[in-house]
Protein backbone atom coordinates (compact mmCIF):
# COMPACT_ATOMS: atom_id res chain seq x y z
CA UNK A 1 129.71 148.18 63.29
CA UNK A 2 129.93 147.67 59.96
CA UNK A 3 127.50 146.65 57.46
CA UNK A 4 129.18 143.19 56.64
CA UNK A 5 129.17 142.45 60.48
CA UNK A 6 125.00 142.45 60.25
CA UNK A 7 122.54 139.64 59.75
CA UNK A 8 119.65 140.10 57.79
CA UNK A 9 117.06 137.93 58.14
CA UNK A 10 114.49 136.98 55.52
CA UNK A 11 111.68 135.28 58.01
CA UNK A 12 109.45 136.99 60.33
CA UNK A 13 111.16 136.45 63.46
CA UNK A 14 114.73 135.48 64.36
CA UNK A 15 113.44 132.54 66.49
CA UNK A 16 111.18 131.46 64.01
CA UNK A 17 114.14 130.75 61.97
CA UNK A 18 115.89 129.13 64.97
CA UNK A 19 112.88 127.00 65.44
CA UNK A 20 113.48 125.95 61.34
CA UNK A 21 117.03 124.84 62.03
CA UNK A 22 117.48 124.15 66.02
CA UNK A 23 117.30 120.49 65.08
CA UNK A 24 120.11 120.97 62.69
CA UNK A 25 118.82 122.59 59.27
CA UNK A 26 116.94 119.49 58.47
CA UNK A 27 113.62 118.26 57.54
CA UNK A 28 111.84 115.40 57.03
CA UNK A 29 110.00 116.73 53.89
CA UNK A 30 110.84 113.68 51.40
CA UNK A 31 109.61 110.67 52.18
CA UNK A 32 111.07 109.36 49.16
CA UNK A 33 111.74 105.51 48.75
CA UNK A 34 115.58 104.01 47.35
CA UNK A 35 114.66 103.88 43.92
CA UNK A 36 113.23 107.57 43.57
CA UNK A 37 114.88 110.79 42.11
CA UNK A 38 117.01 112.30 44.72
CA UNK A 39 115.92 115.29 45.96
CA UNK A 40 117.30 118.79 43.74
CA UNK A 41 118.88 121.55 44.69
CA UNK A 42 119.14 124.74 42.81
CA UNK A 43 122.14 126.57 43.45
CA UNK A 44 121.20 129.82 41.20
CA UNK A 45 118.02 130.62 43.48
CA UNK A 46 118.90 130.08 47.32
CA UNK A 47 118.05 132.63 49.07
CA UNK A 48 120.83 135.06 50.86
CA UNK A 49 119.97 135.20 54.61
CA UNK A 50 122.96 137.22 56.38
CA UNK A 51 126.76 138.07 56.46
CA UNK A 52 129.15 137.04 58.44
CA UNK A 53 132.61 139.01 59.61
CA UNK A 54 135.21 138.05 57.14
CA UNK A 55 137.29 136.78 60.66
CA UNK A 56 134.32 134.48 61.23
CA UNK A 57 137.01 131.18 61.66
CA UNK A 58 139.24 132.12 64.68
CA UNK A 59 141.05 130.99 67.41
CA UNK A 60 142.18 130.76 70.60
CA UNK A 61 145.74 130.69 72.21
CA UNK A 62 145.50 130.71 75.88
CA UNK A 63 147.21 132.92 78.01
CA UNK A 64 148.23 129.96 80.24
CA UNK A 65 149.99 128.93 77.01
CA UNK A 66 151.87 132.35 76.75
CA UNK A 67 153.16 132.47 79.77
CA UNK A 68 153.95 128.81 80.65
CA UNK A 69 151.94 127.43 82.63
CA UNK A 70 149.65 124.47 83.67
CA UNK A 71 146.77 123.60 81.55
CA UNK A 72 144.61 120.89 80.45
CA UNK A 73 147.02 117.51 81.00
CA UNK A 74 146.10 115.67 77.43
CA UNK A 75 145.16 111.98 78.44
CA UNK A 76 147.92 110.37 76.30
CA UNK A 77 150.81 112.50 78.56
CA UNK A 78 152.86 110.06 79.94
CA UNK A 79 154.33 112.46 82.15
CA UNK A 80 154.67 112.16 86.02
CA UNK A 81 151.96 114.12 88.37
CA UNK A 82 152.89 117.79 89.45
CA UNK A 83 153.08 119.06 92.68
CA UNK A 84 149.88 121.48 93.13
CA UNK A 85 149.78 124.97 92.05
CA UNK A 86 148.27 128.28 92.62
CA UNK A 87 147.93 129.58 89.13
CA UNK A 88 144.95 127.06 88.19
CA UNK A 89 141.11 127.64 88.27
CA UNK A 90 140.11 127.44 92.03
CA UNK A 91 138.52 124.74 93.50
CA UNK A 92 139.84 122.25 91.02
CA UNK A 93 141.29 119.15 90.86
CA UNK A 94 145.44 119.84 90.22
CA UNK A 95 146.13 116.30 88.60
CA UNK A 96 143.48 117.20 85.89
CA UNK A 97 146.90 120.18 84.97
CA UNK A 98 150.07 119.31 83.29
CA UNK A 99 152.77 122.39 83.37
CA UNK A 100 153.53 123.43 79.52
CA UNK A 101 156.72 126.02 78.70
CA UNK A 102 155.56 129.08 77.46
CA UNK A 103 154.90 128.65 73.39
CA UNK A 104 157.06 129.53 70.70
CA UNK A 105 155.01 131.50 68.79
CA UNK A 106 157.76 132.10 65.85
CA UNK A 107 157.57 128.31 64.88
CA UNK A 108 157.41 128.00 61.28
CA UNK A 109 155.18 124.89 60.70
CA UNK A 110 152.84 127.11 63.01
CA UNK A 111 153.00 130.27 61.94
CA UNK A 112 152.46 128.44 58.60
CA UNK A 113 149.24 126.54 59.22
CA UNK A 114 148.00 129.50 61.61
CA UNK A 115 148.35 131.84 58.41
CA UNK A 116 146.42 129.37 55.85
CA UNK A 117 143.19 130.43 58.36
CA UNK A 118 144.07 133.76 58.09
CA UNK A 119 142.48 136.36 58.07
CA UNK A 120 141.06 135.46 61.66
CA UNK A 121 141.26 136.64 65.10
CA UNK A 122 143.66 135.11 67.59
CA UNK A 123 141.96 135.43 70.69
CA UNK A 124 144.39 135.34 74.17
CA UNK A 125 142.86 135.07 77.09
CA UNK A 126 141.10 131.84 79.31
CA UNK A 127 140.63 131.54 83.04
CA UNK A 128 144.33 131.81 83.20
CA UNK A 129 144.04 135.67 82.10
CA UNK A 130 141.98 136.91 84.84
CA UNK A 131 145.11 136.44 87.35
CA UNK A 132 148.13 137.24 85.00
CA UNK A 133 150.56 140.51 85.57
CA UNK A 134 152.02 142.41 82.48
CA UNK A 135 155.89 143.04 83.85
CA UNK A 136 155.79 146.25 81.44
CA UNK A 137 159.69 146.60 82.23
CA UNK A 138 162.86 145.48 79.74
CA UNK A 139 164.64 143.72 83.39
CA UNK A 140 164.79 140.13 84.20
CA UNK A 141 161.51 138.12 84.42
CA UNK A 142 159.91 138.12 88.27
CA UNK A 143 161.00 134.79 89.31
CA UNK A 144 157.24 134.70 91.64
CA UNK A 145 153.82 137.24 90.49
CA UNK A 146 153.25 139.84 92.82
CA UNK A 147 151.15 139.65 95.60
CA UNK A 148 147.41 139.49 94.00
CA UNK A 149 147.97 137.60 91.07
CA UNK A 150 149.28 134.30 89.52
CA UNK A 151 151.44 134.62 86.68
CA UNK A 152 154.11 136.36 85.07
CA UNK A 153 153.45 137.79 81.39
CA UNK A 154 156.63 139.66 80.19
CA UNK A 155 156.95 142.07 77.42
CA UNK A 156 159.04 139.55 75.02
CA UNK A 157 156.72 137.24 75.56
CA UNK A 158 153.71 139.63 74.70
CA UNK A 159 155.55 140.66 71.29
CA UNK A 160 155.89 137.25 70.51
CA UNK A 161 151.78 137.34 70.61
CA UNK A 162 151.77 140.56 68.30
CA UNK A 163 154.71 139.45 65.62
CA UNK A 164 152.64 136.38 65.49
CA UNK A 165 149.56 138.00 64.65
CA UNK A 166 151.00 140.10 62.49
CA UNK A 167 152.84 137.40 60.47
CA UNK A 168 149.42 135.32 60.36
CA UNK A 169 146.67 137.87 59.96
CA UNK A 170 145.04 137.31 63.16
CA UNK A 171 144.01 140.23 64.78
CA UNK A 172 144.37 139.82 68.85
CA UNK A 173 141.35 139.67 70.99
CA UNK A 174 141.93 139.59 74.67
CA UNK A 175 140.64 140.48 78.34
CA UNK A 176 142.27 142.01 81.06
CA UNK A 177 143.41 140.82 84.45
CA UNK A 178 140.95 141.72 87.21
CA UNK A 179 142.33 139.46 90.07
CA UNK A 180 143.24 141.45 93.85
CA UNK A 181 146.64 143.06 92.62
CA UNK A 182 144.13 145.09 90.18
CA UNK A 183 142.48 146.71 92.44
CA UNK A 184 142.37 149.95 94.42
CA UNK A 185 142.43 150.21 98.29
CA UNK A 186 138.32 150.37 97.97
CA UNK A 187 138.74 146.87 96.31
CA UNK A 188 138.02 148.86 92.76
CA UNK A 189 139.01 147.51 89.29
CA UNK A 190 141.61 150.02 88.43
CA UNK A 191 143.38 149.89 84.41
CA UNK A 192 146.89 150.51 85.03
CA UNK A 193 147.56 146.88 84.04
CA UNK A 194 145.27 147.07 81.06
CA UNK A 195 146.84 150.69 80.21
CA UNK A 196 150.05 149.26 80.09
CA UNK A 197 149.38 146.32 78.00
CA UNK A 198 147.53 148.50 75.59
CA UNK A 199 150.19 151.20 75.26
CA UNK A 200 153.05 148.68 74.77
CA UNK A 201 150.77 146.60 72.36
CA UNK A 202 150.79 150.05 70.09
CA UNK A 203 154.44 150.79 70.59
CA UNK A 204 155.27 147.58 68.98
CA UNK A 205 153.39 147.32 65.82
CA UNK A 206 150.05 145.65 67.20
CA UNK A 207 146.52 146.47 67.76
CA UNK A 208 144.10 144.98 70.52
CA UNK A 209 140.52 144.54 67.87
CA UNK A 210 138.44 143.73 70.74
CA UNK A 211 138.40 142.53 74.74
CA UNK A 212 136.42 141.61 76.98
CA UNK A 213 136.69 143.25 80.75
CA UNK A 214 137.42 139.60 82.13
CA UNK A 215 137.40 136.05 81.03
CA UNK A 216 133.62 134.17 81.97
CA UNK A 217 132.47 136.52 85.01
CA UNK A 218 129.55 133.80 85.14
CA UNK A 219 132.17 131.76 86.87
CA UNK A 220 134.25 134.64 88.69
CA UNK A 221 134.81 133.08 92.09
CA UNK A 222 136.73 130.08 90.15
CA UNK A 223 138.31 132.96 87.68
CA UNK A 224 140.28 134.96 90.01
CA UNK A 225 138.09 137.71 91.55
CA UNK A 226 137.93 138.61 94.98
CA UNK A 227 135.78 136.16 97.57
CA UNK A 228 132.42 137.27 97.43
CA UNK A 229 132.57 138.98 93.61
CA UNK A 230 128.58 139.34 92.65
CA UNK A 231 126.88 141.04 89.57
CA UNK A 232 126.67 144.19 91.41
CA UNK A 233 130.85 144.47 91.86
CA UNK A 234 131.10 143.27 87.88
CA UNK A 235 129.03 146.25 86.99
CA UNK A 236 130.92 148.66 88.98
CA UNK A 237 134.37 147.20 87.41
CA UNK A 238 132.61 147.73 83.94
CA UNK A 239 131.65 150.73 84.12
CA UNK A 240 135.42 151.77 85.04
CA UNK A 241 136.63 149.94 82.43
CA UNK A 242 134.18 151.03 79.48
CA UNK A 243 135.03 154.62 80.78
CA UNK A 244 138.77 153.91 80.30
CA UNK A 245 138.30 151.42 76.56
CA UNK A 246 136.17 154.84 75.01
CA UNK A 247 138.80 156.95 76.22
CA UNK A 248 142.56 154.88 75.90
CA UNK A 249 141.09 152.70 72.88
CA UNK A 250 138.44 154.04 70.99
CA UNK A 251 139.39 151.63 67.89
CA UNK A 252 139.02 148.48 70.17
CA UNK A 253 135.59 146.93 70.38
CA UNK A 254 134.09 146.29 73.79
CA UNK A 255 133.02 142.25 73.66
CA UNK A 256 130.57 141.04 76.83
CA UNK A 257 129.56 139.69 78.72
CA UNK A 258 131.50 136.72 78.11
CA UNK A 259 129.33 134.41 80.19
CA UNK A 260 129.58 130.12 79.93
CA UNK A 261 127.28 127.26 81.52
CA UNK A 262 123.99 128.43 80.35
CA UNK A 263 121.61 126.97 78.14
CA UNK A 264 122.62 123.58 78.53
CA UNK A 265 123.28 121.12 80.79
CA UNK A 266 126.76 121.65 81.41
CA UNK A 267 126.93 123.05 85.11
CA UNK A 268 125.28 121.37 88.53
CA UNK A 269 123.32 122.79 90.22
CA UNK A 270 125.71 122.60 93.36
CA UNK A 271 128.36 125.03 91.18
CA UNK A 272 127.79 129.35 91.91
CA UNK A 273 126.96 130.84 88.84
CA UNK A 274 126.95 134.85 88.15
CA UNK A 275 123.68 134.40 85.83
CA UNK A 276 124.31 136.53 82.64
CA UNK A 277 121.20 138.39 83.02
CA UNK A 278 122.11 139.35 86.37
CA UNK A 279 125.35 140.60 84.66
CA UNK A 280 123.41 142.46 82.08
CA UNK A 281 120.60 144.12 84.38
CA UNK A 282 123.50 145.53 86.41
CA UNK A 283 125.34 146.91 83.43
CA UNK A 284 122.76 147.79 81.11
CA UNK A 285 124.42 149.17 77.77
CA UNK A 286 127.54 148.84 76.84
CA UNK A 287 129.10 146.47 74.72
CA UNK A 288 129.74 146.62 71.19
CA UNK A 289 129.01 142.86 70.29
CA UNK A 290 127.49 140.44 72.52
CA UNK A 291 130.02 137.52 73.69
CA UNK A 292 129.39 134.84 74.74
CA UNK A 293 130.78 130.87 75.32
CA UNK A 294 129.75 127.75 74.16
CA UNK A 295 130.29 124.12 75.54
CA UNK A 296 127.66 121.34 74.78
CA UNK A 297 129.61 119.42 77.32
CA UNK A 298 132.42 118.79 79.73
CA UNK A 299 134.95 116.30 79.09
CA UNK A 300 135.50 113.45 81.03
CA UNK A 301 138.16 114.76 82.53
CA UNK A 302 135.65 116.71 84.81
CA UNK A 303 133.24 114.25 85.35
CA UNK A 304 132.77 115.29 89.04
CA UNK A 305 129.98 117.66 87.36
CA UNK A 306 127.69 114.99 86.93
CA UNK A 307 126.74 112.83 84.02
CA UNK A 308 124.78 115.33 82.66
CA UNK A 309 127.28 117.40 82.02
CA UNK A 310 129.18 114.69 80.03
CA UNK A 311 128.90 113.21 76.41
CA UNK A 312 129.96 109.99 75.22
CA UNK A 313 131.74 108.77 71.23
CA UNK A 314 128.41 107.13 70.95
CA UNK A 315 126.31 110.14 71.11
CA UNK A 316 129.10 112.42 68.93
CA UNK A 317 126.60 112.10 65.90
CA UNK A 318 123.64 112.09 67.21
CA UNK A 319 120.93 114.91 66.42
CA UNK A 320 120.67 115.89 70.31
CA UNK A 321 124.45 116.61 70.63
CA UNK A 322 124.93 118.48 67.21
CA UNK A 323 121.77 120.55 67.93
CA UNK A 324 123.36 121.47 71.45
CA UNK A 325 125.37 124.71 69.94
CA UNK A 326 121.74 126.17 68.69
CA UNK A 327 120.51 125.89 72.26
CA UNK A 328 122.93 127.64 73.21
CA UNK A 329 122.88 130.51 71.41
CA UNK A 330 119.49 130.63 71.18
CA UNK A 331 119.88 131.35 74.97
CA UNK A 332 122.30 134.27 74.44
CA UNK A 333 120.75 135.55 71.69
CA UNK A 334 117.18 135.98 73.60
CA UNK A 335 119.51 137.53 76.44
CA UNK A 336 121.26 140.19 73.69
CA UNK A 337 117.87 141.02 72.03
CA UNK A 338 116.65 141.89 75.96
CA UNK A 339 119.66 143.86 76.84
CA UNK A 340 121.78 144.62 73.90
CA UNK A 341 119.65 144.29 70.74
CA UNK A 342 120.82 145.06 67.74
CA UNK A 343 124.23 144.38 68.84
CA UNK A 344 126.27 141.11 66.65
CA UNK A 345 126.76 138.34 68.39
CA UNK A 346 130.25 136.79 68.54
CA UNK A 347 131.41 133.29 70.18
CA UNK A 348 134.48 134.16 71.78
CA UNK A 349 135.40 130.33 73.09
CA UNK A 350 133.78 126.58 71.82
CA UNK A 351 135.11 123.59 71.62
CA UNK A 352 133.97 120.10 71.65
CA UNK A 353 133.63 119.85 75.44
CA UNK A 354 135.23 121.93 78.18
CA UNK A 355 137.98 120.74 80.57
CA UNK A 356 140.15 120.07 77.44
CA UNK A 357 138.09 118.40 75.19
CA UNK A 358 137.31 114.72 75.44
CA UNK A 359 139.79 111.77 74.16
CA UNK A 360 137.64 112.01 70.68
CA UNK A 361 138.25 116.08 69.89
CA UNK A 362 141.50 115.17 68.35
CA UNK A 363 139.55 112.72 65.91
CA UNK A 364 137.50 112.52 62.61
CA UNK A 365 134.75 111.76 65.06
CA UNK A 366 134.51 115.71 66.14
CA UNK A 367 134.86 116.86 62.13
CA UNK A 368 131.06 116.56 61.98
CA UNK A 369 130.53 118.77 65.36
CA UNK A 370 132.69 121.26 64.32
CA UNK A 371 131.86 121.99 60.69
CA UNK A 372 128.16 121.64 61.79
CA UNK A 373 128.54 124.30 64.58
CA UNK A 374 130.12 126.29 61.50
CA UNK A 375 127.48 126.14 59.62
CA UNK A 376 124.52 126.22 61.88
CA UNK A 377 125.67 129.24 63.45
CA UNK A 378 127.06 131.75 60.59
CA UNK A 379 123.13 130.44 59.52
CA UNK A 380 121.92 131.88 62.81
CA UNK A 381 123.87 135.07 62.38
CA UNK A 382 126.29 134.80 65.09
CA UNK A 383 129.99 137.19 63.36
CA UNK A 384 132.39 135.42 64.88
CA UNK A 385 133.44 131.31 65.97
CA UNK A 386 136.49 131.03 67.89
CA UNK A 387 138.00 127.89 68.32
CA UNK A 388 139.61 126.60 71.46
CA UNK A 389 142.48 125.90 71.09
CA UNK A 390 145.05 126.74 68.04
CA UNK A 391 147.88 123.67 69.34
CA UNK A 392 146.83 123.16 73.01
CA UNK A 393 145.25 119.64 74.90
CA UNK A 394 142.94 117.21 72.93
CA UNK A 395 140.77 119.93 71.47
CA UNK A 396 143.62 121.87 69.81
CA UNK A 397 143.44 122.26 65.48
CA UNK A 398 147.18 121.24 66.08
CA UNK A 399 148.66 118.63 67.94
CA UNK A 400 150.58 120.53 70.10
CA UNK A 401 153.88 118.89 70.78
CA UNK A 402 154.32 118.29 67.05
CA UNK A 403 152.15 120.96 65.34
CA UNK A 404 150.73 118.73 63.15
CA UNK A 405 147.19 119.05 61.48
CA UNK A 406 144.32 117.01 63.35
CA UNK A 407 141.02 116.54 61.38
CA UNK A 408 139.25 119.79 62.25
CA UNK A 409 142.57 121.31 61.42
CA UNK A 410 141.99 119.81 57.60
CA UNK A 411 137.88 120.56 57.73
CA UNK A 412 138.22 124.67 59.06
CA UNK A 413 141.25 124.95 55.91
CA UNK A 414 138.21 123.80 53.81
CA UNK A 415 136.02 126.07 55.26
CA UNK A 416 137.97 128.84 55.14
CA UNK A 417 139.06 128.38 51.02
CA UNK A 418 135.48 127.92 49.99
CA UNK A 419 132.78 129.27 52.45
CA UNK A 420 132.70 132.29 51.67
CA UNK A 421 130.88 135.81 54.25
CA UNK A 422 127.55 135.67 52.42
CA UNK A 423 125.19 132.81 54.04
CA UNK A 424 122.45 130.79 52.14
CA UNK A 425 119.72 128.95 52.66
CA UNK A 426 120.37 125.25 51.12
CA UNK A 427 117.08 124.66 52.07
CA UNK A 428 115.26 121.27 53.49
CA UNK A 429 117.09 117.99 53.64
CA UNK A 430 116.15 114.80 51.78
CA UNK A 431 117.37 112.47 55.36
CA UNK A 432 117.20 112.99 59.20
CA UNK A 433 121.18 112.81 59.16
CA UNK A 434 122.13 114.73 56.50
CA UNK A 435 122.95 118.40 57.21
CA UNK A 436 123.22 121.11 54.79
CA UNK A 437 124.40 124.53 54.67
CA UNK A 438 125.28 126.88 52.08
CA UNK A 439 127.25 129.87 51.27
CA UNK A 440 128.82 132.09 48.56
CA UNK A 441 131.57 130.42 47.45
CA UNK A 442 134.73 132.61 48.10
CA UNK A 443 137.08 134.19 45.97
CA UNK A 444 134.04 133.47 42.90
CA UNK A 445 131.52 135.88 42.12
CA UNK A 446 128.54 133.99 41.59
CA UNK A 447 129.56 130.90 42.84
CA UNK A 448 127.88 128.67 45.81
CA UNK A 449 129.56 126.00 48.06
CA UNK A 450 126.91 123.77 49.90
CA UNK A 451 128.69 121.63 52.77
CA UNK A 452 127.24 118.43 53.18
CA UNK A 453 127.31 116.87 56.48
CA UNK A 454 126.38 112.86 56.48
CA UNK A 455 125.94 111.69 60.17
CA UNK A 456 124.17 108.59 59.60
CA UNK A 457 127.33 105.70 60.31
CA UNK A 458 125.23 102.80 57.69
CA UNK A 459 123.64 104.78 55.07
CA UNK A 460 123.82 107.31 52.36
CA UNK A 461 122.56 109.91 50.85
CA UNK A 462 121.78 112.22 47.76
CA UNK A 463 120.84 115.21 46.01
CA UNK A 464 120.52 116.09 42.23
CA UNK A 465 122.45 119.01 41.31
CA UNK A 466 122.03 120.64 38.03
CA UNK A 467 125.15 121.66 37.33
CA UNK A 468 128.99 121.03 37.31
CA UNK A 469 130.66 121.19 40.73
CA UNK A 470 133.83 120.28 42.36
CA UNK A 471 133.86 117.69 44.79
CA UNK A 472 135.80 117.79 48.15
CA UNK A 473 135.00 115.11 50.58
CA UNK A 474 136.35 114.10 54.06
CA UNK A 475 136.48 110.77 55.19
CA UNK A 476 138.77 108.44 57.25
CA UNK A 477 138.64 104.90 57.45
CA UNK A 478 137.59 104.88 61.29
CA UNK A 479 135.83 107.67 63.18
CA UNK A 480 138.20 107.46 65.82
CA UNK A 481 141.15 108.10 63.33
CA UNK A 482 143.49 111.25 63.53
CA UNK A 483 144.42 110.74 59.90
CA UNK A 484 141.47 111.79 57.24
CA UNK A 485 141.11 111.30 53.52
CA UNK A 486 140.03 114.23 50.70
CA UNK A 487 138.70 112.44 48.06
CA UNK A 488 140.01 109.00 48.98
CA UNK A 489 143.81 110.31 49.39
CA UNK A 490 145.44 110.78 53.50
CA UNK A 491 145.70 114.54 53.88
CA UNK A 492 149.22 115.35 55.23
CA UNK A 493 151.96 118.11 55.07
CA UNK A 494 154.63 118.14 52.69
CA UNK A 495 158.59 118.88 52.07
CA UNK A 496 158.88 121.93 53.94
CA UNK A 497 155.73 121.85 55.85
CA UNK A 498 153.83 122.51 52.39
CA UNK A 499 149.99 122.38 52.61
CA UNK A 500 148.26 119.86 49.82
CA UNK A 501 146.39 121.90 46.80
CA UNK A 502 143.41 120.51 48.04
CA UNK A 503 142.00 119.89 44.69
CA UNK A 504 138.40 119.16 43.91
CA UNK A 505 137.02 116.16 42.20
CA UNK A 506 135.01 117.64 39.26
CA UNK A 507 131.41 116.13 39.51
CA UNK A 508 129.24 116.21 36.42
CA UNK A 509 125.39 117.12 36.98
CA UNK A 510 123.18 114.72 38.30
CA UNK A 511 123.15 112.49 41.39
CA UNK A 512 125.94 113.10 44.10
CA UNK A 513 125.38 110.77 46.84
CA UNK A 514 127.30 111.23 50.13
CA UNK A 515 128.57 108.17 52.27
CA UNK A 516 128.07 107.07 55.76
CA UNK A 517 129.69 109.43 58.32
CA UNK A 518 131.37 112.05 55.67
CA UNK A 519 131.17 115.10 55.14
CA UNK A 520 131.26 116.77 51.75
CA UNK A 521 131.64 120.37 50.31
CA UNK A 522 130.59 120.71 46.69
CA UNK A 523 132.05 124.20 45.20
CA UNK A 524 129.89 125.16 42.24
CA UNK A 525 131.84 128.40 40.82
CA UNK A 526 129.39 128.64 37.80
CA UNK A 527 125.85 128.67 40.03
CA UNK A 528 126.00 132.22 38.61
CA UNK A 529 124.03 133.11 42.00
CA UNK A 530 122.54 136.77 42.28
CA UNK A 531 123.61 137.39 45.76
CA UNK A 532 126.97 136.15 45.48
CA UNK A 533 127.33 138.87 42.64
CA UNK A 534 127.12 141.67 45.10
């Protein structure tokens, strides 16, 4: 791996700095009263923690999505229930589904908006993976899958994938089908499927950066594999397919495990899960990042899990719920330094809750979860942070009958024009609520960004800051909006699909106070900063 793909840490131990910022990167250190100085922050001295990859703001599009298929049913569809279907997650409840034709992935208003986050990686892959075929023929599409899996993918459908990721600068990231019709007469993983994909990948103008063997073996039962599919038959599929990556792909990194459900609360106890350090003790070495998921919840569309595994609007700001990602990868990260160490960490699928998101992902309400998952984990050193979905169910950046921009849609084009690879330490926080983060500013030697993250609905809060910045702040008149404010002004597309300029709001030195439930990013391009020189 490259050297820009490594964290460096300035404390003594990694979970010593977890422990510092597990609750959010904040501190109760002021105890300062209304009418005192506000707190200062000094741009020119933070200290440079880590790096992240350059493609640290991804995506997802899910192979369901590809293909056509039935995914999460968003909860304002008004259309009328299915009849059940085969190619869904087992044991699941088929109304939860609503059947989408396959995407058309040379869209202009999304290739447009895809390409504003770009460079990234566009990740394809989801439960929905584990069970598709590759027809690697030219001939009409298989009206049914053959016997052993569940969907079709065809080869015009799979250069739609690559001429998209070409056009947006999103390298693909994918796993491999590993249902029955994969297998050998012993029951083996065998990669003729995976060959194929990879060799007609190549012979149209695309790459494959990085897969994983399968999508979430921690749930492999529900994913596709064969009744009765334990860590002991993952690590004998591994091996075969590390074997054949080295050897077919050598360029292509090896992500894994891939595991989900741990380190939270998010699955029963009743559910089977393939623990990921029984994945890891069976496989030992291998990978060449550590993968992993992340969920702080399920949606309420699977609330059969328990309340426990549920959130609620009410608890969307609350410290609990946006600490919930650090848990998490605190959890995979003790798990990589055990079995993997050394090796980056990337999150390969979050969101705000699984099953589709909840009825408040497609809000401002999320905007606060999402930038502060950013920021907490580039902080931690996890590479990579890819988003599900691109433009699919409640939790998509996109709407995705329509294409256009929801909130986090607005607040990860932020992100990605002023947060630059090299991560800061903004230091302690002058309130319980307010959440900060810093990084190089990009595209300005020198320069800082600090995001501001204001959680607290009723009051405010603020800083000093020595020198000239420019303001950009997100707001929206209710939480539960879909339409947000930069700077007072509705953020929307123009003739043509044109993005705003997004221009700042210069800010002189001195106070800068940030409002109830907003979040801010203050670019400061002349914090003439010695590690954003480098």
């Amino acid at each position: 791996m490259t050297k820009t793909m490594s964290i460096t840490k300035t404390m003594n131990s990694r979970f010593g700095l977890i422990a510092a910022i597990a609750v959010l990167g904040r501190c109760l250190c002021f105890a300062a009263s209304a009418s005192a100085q506000p707190p200062a922050i000094a741009p020119a001295t933070l200290p440079r923690i880590g790096t992240i990859d350059e493609r640290f703001q991804s995506y997802n599009i899910e192979m369901v999505e590809v293909t056509g298929g039935r995914f999460w049913k968003p909860y304002a569809s008004t259309a009328a229930p299915e009849k059940p279907s085969t190619n869904q997650p087992s044991g699941m409840d088929p109304s939860l589904y609503e059947y989408r034709p396959p995407v058309d992935l040379s869209n202009p208003r999304l290739r447009k908006l895809a390409a504003a986050l770009g460079p990234a990686y566009l990740r394809v892959s989801g439960t929905w993976a584990n069970s598709t075929y590759f027809q690697d023929s030219d001939g009409q599409a298989l009206a049914t899958p053959p016997t052993g899996f569940k969907a079709v993918l065809t080869r015009p459908q799979w250069k739609g994938v690559v001429d998209f990721s070409n056009a947006v600068n999103a390298q693909i990231v994918t796993s491999f089908a590993i249902s029955a019709g994969t297998r050998d007469s012993s029951g083996i993983w065998a990669p003729v499927q995976a060959s194929q994909i990879l060799a007609y990948t190549q012979s149209v103008g695309g790459k494959i950066a990085a897969a994983e063997f399968m999508n979430e073996p921690t749930f492999a039962a529900m994913g596709g594999a064969p009744n009765g599919y334990e860590a002991a038959a993952y690590a004998r599929d591994f091996a075969v397919f590390h074997t054949f990556a080295k050897q077919s792909a050598p360029g292509m990194l090896i992500l894994g495990p891939g595991g989900v459900g741990e380190g939270s609360s998010l699955v029963p106890a009743s559910m089977h899960l393939l623990s990921t350090e029984s994945l890891l003790q069976a496989t030992g070495h291998g990978v060449d990042a550590f993968s992993y998921h992340s969920y702080g919840g399920v949606s309420s569309r699977c609330a059969a899990m328990g309340a426990a595994s549920a959130t609620s609007a009410d608890a969307a700001l609350s410290a609990e719920w946006l600490a919930r990602p650090a848990g998490i990868e605190e959890f995979y990260a003790k798990l990589r330094d055990k079995y993997e160490p050394g090796k980056p960490m990337w999150l390969t699928e979050t969101a705000e809750t699984a099953c589709g998101g909840d009825r408040w992902a497609s809000t401002f309400l999320d905007t606060f979860r999402y930038l502060n998952q950013l920021g907490l984990l580039a902080k931690l050193g996890v590479q990579v942070h890819m988003h599900n979905t691109l433009a699919a169910s409640d939790y998509g950046l996109l709407d995705e009958k329509t294409y256009e921009p929801r909130p986090n849609y607005w607040a990860a084009l932020l992100w990605h024009r002023l947060m630059g690879n090299t991560v800061l330490d903004a230091g302690a926080s002058p309130s319980p609520n307010l959440y900060l983060y810093a990084q190089c500013m990009r595209n300005h030697p020198g320069g800082v960004t600090l995001l501001a993250i204001n959680a607290d609905r009723t009051a405010d809060s603020s800083l000093a800051v020595p020198i000239p910045s420019e303001r950009y702040t997100l707001t929206a008149k209710a939480l539960s909006d879909k339409q947000v404010q930069l700077n007072g002004a509705d953020l929307k597309l123009g003739a043509g699909d044109a993005l705003p300029e997004l221009q700042g709001l210069a800010t002189k030195p001195g106070q800068v106070t940030f409002a109830p439930a907003s979040v801010t990013f203050l670019a400061m391009p002349r914090a003439d900063n010695a590690s954003c020189r480098q």
